[in-house]
N, C-alpha and C. Protein backbone atom coordinates (compact mmCIF):
# COMPACT_ATOMS: atom_id res chain seq x y z
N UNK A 1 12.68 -30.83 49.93
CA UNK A 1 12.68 -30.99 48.49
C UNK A 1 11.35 -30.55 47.90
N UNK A 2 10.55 -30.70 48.71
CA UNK A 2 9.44 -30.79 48.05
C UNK A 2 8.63 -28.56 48.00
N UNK A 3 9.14 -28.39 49.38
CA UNK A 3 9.19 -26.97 49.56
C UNK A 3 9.72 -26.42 47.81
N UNK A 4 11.09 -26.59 47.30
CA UNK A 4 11.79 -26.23 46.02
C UNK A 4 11.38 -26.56 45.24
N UNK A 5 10.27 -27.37 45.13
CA UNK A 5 9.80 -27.96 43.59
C UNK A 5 8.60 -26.95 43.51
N UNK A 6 7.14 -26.97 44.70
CA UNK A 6 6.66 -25.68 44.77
C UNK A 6 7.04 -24.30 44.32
N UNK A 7 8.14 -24.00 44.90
CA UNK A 7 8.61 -22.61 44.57
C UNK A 7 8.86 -22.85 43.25
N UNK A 8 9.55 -23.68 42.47
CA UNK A 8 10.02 -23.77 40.77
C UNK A 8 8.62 -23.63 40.34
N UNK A 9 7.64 -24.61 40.61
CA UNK A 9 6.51 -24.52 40.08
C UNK A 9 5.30 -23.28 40.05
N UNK A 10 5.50 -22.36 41.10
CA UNK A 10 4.91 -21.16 41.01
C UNK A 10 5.90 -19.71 40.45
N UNK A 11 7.22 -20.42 39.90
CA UNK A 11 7.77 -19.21 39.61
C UNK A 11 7.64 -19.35 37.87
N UNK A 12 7.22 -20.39 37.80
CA UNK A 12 7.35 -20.56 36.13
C UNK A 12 6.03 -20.28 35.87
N UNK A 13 4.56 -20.16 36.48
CA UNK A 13 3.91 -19.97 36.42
C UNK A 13 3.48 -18.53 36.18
N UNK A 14 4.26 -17.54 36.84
CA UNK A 14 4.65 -16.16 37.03
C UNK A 14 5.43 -15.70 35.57
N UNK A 15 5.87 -16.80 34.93
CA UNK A 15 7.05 -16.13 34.03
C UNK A 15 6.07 -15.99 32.43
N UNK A 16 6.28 -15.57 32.32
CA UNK A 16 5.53 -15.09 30.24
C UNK A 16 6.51 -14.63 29.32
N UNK A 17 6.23 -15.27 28.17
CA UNK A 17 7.33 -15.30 26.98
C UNK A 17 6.89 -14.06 26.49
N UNK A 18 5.96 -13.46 26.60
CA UNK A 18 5.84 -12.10 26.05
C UNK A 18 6.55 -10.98 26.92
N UNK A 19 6.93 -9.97 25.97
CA UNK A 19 7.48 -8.61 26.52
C UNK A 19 7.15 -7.46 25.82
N UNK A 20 7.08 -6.82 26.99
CA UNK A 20 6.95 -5.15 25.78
C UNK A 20 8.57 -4.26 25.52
N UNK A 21 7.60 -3.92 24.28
CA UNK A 21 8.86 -2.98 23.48
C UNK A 21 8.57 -1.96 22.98
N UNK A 22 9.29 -0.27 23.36
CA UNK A 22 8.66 0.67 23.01
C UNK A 22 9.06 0.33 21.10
N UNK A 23 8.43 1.62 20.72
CA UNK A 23 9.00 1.60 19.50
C UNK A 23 10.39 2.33 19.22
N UNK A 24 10.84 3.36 20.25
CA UNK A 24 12.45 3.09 20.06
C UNK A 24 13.15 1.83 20.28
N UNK A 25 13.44 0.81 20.99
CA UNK A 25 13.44 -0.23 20.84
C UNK A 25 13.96 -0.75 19.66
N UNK A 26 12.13 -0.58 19.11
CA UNK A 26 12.35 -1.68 17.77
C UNK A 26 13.11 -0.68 16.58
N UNK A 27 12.92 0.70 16.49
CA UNK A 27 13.89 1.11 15.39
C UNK A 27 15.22 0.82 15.75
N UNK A 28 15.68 0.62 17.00
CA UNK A 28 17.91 0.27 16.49
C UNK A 28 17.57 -0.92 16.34
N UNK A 29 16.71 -2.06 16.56
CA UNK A 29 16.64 -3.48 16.27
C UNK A 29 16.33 -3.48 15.01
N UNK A 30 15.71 -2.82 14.11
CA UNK A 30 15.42 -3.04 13.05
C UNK A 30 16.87 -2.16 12.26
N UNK A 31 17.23 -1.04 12.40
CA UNK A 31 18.37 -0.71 12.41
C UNK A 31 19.39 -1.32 11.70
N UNK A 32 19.78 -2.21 13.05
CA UNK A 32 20.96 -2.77 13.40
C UNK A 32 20.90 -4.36 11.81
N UNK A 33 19.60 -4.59 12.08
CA UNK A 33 19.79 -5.59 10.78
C UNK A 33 19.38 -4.91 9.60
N UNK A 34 19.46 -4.23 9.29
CA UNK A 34 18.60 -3.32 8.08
C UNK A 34 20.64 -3.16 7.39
N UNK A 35 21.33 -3.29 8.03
CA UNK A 35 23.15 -2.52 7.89
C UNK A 35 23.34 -4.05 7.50
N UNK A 36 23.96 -3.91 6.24
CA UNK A 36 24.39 -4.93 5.91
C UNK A 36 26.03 -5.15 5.46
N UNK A 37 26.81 -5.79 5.28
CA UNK A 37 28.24 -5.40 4.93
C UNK A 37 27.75 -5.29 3.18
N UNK A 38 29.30 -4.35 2.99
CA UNK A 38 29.08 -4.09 1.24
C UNK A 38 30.14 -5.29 0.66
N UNK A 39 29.70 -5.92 -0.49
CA UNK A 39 30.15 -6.98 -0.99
C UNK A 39 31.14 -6.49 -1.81
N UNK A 40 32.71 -6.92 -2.37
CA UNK A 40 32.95 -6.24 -3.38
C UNK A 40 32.51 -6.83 -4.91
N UNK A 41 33.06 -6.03 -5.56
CA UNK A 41 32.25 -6.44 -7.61
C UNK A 41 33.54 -6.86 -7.65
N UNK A 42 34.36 -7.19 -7.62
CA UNK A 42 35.44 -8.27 -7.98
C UNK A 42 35.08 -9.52 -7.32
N UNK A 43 34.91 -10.31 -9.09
CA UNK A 43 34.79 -12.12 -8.58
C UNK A 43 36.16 -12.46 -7.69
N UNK A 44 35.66 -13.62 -6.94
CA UNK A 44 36.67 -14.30 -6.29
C UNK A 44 38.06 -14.90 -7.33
N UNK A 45 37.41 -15.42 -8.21
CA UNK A 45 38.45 -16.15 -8.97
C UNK A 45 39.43 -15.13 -9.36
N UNK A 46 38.94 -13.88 -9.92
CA UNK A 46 39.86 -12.78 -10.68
C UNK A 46 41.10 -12.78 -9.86
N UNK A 47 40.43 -12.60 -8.11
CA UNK A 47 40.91 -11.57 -7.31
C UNK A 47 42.52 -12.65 -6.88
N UNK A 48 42.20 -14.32 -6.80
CA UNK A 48 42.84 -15.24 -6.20
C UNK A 48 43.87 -15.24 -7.61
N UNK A 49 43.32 -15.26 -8.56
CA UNK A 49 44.26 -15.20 -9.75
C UNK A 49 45.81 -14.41 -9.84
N UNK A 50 45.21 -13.14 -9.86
CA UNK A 50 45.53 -11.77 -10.33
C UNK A 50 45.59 -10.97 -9.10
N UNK A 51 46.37 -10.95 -8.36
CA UNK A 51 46.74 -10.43 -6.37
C UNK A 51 46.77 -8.97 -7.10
N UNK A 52 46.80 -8.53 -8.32
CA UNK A 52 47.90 -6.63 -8.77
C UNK A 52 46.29 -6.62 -9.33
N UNK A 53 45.45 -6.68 -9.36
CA UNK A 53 44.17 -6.04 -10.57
C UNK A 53 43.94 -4.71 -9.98
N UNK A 54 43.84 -4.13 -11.38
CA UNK A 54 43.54 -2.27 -10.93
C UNK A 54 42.15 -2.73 -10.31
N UNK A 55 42.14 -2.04 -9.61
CA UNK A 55 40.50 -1.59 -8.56
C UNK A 55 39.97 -0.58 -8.73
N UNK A 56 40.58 0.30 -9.60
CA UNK A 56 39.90 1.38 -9.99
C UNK A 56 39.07 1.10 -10.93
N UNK A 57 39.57 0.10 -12.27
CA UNK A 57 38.70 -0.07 -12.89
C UNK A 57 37.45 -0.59 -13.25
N UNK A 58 37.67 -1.86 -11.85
CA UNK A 58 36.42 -2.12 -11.07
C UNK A 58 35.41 -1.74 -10.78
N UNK A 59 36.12 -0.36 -9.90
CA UNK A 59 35.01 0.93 -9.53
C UNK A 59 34.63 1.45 -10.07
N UNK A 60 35.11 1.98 -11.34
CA UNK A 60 34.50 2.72 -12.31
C UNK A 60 33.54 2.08 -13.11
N UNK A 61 33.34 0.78 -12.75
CA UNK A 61 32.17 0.06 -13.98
C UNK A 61 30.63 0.41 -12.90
N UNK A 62 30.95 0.02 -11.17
CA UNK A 62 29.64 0.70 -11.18
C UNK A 62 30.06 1.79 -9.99
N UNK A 63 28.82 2.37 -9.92
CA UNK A 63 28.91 3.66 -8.84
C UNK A 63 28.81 3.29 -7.68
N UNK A 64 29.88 3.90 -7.06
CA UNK A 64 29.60 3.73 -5.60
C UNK A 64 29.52 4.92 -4.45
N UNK A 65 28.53 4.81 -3.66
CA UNK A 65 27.96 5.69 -2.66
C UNK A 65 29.41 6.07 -2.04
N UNK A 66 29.44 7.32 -1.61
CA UNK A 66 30.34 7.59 -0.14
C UNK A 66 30.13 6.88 0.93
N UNK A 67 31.64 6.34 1.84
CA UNK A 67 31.29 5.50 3.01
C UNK A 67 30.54 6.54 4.02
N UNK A 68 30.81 8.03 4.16
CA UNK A 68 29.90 8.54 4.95
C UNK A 68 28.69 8.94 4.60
N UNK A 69 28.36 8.45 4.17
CA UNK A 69 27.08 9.15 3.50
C UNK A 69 25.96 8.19 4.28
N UNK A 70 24.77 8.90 5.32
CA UNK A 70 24.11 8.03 6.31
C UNK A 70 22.79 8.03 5.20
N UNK A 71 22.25 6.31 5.46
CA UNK A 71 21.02 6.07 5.01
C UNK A 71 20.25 6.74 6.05
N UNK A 72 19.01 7.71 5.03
CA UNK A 72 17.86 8.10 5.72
C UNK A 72 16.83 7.13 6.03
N UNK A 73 16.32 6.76 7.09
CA UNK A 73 15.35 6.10 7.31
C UNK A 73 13.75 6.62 6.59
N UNK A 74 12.56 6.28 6.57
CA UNK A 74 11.33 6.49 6.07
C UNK A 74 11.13 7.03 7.12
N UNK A 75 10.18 8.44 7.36
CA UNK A 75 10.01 8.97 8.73
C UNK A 75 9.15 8.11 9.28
N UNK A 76 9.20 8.16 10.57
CA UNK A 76 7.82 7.07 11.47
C UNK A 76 7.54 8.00 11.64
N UNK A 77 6.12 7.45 11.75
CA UNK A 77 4.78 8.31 11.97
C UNK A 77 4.90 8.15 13.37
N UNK A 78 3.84 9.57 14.12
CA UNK A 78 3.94 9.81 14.87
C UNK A 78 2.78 10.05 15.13
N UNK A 79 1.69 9.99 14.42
CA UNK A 79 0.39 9.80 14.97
C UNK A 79 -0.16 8.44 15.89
N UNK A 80 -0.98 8.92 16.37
CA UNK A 80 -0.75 7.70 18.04
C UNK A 80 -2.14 6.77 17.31
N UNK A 81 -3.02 7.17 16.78
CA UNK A 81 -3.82 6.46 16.13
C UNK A 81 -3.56 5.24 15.42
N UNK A 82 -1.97 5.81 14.46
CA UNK A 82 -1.52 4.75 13.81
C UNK A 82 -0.79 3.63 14.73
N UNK A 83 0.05 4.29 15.33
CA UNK A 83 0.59 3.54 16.90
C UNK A 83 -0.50 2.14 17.42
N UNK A 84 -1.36 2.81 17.76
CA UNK A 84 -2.33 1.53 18.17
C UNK A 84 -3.25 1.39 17.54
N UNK A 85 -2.92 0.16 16.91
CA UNK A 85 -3.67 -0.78 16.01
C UNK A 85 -4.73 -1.49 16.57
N UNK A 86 -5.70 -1.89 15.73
CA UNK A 86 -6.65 -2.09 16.56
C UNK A 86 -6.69 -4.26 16.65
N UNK A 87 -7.02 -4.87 17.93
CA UNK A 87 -7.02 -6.14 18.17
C UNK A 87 -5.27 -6.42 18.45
N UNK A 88 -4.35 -5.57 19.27
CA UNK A 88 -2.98 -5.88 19.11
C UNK A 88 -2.70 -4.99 20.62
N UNK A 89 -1.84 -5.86 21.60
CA UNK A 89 -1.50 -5.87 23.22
C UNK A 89 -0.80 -4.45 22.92
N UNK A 90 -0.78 -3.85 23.79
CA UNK A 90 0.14 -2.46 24.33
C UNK A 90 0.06 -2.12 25.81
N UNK A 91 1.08 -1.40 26.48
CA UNK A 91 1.32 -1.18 27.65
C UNK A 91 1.75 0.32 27.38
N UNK A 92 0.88 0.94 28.05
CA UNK A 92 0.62 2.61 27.72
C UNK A 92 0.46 3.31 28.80
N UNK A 93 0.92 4.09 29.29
CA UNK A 93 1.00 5.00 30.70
C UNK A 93 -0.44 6.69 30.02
N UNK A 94 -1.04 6.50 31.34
CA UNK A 94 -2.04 7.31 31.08
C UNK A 94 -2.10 7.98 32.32
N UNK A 95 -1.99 9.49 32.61
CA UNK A 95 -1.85 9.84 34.06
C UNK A 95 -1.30 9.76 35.38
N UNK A 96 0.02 8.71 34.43
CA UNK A 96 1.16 8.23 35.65
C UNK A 96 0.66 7.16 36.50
N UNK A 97 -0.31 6.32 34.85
CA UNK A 97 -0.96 5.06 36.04
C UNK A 97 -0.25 4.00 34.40
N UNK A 98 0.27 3.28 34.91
CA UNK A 98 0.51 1.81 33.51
C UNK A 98 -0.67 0.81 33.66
N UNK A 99 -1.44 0.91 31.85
CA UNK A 99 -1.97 -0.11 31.78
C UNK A 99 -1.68 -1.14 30.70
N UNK A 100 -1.78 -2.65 30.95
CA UNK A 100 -1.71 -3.61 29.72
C UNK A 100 -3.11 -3.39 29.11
N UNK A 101 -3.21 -3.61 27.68
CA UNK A 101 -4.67 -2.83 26.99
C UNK A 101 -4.14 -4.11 25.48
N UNK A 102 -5.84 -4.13 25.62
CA UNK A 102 -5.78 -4.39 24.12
C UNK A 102 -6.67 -3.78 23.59
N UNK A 103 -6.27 -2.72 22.26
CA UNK A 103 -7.19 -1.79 22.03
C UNK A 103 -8.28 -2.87 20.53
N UNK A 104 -9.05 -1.94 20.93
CA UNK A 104 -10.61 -2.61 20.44
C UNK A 104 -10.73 -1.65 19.32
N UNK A 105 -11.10 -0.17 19.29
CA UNK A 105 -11.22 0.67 17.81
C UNK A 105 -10.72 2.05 18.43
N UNK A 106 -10.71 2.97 17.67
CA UNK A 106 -10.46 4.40 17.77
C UNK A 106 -12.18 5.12 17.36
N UNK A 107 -12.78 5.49 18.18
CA UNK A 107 -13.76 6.98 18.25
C UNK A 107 -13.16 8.21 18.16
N UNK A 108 -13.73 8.38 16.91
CA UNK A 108 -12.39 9.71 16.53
C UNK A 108 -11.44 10.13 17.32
N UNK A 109 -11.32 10.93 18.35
CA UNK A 109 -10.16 10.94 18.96
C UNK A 109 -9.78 10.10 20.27
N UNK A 110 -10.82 9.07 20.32
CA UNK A 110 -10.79 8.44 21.85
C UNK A 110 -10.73 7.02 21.12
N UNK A 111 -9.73 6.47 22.19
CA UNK A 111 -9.02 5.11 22.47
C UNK A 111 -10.43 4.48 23.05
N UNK A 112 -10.39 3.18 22.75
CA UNK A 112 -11.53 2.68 23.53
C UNK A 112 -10.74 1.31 23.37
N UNK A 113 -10.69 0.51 24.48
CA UNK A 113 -10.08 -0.62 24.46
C UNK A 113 -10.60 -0.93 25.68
N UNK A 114 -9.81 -2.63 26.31
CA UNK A 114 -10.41 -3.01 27.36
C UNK A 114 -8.98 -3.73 27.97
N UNK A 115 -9.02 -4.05 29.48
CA UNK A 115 -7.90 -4.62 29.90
C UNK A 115 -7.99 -6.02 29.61
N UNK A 116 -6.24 -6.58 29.49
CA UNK A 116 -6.05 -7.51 28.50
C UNK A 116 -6.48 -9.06 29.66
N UNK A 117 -7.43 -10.00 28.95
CA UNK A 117 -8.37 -11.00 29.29
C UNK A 117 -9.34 -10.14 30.06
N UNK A 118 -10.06 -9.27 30.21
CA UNK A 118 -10.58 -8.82 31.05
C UNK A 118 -11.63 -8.02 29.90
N UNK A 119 -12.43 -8.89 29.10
CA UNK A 119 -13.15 -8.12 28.05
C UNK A 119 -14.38 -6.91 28.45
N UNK A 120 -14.53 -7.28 29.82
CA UNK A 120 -16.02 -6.67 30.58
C UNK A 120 -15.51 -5.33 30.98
N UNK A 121 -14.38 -4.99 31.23
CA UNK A 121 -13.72 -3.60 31.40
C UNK A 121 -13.25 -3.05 30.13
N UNK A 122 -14.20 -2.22 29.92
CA UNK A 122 -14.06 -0.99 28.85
C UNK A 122 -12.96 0.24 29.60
N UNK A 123 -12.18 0.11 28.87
CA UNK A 123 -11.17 1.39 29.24
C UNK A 123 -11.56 2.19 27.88
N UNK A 124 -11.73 4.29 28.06
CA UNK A 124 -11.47 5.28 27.38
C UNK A 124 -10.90 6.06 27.31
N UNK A 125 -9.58 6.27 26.51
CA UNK A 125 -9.02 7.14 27.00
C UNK A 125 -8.54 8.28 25.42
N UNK A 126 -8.41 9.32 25.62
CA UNK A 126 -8.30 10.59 24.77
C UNK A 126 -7.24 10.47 24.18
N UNK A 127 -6.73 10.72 23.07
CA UNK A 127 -5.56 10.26 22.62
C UNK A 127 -4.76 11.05 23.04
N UNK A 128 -5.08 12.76 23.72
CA UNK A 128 -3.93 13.73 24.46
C UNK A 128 -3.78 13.32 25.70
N UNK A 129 -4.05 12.03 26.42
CA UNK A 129 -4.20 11.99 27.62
C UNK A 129 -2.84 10.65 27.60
N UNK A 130 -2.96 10.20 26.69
CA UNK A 130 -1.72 8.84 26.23
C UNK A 130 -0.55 9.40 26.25
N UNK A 131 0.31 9.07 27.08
CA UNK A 131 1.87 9.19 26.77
C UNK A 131 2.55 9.05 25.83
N UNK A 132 3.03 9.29 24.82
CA UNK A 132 3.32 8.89 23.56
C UNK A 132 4.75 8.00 23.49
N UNK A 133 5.82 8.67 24.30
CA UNK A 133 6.75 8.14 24.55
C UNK A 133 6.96 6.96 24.98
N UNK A 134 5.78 6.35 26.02
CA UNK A 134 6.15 5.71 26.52
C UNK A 134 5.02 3.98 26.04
N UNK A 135 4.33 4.16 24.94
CA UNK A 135 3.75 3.48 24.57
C UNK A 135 4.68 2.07 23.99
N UNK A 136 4.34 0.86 24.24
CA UNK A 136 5.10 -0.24 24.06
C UNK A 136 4.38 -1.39 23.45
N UNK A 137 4.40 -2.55 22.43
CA UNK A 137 3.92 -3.04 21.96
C UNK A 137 4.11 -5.09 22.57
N UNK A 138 3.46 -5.64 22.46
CA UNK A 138 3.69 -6.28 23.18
C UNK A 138 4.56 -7.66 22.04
N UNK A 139 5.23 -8.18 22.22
CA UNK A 139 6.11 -8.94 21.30
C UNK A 139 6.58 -10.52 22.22
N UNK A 140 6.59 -11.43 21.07
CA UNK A 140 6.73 -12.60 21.89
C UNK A 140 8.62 -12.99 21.47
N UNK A 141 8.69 -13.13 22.73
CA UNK A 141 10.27 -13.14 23.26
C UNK A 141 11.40 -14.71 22.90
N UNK A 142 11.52 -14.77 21.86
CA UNK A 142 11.88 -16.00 21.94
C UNK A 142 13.36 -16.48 22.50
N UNK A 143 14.57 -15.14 23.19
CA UNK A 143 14.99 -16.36 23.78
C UNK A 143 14.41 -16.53 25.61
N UNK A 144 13.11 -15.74 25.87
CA UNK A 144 12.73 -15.80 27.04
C UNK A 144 12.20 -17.29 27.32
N UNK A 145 11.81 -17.65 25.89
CA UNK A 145 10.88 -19.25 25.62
C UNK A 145 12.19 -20.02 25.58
N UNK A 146 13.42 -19.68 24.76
CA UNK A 146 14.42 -20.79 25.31
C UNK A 146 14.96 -20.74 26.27
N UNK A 147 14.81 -20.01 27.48
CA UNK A 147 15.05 -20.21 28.78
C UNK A 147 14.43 -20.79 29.52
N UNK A 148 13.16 -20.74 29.18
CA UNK A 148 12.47 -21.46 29.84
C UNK A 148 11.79 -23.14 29.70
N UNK A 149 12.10 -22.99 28.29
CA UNK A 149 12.28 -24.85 27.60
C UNK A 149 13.07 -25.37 28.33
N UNK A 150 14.70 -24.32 28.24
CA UNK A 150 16.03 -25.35 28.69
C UNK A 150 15.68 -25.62 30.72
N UNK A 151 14.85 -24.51 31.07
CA UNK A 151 14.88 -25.10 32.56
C UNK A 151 14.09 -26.08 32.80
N UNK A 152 13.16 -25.80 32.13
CA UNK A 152 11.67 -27.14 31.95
C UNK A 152 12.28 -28.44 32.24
N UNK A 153 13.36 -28.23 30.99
CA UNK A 153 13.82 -29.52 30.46
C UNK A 153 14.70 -30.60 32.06
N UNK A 154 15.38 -29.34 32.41
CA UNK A 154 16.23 -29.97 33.28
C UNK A 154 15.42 -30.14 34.99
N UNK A 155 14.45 -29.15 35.20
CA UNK A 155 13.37 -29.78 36.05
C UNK A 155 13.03 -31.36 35.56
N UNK A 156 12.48 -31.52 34.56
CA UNK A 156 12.44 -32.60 34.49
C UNK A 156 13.21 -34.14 34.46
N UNK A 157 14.69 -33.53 33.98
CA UNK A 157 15.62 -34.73 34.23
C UNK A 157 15.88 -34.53 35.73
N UNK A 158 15.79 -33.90 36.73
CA UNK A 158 15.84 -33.81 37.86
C UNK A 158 14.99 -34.61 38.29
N UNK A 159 13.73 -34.40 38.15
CA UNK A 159 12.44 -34.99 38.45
C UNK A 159 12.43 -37.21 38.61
N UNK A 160 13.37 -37.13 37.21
CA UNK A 160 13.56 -38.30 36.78
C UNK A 160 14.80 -38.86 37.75
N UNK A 161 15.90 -38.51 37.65
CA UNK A 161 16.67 -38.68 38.73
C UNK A 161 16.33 -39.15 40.43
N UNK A 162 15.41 -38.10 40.49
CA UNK A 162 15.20 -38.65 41.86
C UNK A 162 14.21 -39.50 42.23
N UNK A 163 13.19 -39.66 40.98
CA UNK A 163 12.67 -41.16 40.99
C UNK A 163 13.47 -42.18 41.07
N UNK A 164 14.54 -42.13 40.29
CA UNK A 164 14.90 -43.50 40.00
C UNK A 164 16.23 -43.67 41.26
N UNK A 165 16.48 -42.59 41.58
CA UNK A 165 17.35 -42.74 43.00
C UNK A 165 16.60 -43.07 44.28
């Protein structure tokens, strides 16, 4: 028993509510809620009233878009400068090596940051030398935190259980 409580206890130790996310990622997530359903302009009451009301004339009071007609997004920028912000986690591939970074400022064209808790290591790197694609931002995961509340939780009624057994 006691072997399994170890192992629970060094695997939760291992686990972090944070994750990275490129920024494709976050555009279909932002996307996906940005799409909203279209409401109609006929009140409820009219509609429960009156089952026959022209709908044309409805439509004709205001304008309405074509259903195919795709919303353009605002272009994202694609400058890597803007990408990494400065005092904010990223996980950025540089030479086919991955590092976690928290960048510190931009020198005109050079990254200067340091590895993340690790303030005494100055990392520099060129902004043509950054992968662009594969740059990821670091984001805190919340249902990774309710997975890990709900196991907490039940470690602990376990815990309690076999005290009192």
């Amino acid at each position: 028993m006691k072997k399994y409580l170890y192992l629970l206890v060094i695997s939760f130790s291992l686990i972090s509510c944070y994750t990275y996310r490129s920024n494709a990622e976050k555009d279909v997530a932002s996307k996906n809620t940005a799409e909203a359903p279209v409401k109609s302009n006929v009140p409820a009451a009219q509609s429960i009233s009156n089952p026959q009301v022209d709908l044309t004339a409805t439509e004709s009071k205001s304008p309405r878009k074509p259903k195919n007609e795709v919303k353009n997004p605002a272009p994202k920028s694609t400058n890597i400068q803007e990408m990494l912000e400065a005092n904010k986690y990223f996980k950025i591939d540089v030479a086919d090596k991955s590092y976690k970074i928290q960048v510190v400022k931009w020198d005109s064209d050079t990254l200067v940051a340091h590895v993340i808790h690790k303030p005494k290591k100055i990392l520099k790197f060129h902004k043509n030398q950054i992968n662009q694609s594969t740059i990821a931002e670091r984001r805190f995961s919340q249902p990774t935190a309710d997975i890990i509340t709900v196991v907490a939780y039940a470690a602990i009624g376990v815990g309690i259980w076999a005290l009192v057994k």
